[in-house]
Protein backbone atom coordinates (compact mmCIF):
# COMPACT_ATOMS: atom_id res chain seq x y z
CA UNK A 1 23.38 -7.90 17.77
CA UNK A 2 24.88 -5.05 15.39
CA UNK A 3 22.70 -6.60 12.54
CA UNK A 4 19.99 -6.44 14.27
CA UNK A 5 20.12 -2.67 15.48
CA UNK A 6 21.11 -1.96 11.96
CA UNK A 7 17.93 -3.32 10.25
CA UNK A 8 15.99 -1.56 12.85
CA UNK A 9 17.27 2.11 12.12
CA UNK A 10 17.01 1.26 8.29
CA UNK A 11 13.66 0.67 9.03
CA UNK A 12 13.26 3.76 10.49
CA UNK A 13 14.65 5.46 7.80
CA UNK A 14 12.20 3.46 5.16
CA UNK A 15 9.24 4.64 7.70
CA UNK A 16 10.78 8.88 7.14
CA UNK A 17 11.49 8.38 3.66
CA UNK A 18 7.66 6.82 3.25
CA UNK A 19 6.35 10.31 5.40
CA UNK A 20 8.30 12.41 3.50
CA UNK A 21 6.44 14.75 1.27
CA UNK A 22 2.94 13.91 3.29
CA UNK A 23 1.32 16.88 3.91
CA UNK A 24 0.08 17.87 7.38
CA UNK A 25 -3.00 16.46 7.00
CA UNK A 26 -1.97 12.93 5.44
CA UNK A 27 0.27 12.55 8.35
CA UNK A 28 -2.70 13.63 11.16
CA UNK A 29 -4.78 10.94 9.60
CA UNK A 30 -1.97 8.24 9.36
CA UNK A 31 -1.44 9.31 13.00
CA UNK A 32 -4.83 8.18 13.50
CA UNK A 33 -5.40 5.39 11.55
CA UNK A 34 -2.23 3.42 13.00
CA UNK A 35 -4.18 3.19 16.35
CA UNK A 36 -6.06 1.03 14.60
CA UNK A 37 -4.05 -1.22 12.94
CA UNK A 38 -3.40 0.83 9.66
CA UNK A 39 0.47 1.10 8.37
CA UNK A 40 1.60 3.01 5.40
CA UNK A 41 2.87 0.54 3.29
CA UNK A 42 4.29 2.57 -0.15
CA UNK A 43 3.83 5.73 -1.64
CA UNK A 44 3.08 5.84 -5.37
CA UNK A 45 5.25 9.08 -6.44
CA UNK A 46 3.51 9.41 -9.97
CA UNK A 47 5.80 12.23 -12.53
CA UNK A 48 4.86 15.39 -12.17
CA UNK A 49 1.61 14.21 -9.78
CA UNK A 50 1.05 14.23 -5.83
CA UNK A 51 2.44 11.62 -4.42
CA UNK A 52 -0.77 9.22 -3.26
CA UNK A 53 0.02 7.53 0.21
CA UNK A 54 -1.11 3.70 0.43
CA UNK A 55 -2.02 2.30 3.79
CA UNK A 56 -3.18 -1.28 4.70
CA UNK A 57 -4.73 -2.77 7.57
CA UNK A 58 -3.93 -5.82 9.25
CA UNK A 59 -6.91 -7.37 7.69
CA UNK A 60 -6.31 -6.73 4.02
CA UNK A 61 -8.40 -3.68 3.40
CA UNK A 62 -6.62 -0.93 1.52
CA UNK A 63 -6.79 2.77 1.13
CA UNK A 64 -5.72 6.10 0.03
CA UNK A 65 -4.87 9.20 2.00
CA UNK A 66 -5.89 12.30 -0.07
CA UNK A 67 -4.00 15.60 0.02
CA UNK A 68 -6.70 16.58 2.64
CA UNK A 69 -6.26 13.72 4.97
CA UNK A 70 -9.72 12.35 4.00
CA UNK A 71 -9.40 8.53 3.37
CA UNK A 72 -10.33 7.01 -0.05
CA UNK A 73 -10.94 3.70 0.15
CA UNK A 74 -12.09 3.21 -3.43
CA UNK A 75 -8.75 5.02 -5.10
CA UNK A 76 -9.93 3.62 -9.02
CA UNK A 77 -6.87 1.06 -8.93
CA UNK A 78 -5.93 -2.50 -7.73
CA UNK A 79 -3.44 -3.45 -5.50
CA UNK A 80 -1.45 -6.61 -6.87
CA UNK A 81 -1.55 -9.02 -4.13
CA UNK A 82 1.56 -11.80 -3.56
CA UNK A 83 -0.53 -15.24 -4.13
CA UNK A 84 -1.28 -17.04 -1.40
């Protein structure tokens, strides 16, 4: 079982690394949007930019959490997609 409890906490530490840097507002909304069925799945940390928080639902759909916690669902970029 140590394997197991170790993948968990590194997970946890992904999921704090991913939140760090959010502002107050990004992480209200993220709050929000994981009751239903939202996760944050990466962070793009662009030089000398914001860094522009990616979430995903559980149906495919993704979006953008703006410095004011508004969502942006139509951020002006594509998300590459594993094939199927």
């Amino acid at each position: 079982m140590p394997d197991k409890e170790r993948r968990r906490n590194n997970a946890q530490a992904d999921d704090a690394q991913l939140r760090a840097g959010l502002t107050p507002e990004q992480l209200a909304t993220l709050a929000t949007l994981e009751h239903f069925r939202w996760t944050l799945r990466f962070v793009r940390r662009p030089l000398f930019q914001i860094p522009v928080p990616v979430v995903f639902h559980a149906d495919g759909r993704y979006a953008v959490l703006e410095p004011d916690g508004s969502v942006n669902d139509n951020p002006g970029f594509e998300i590459r997609r594993p094939e199927e």
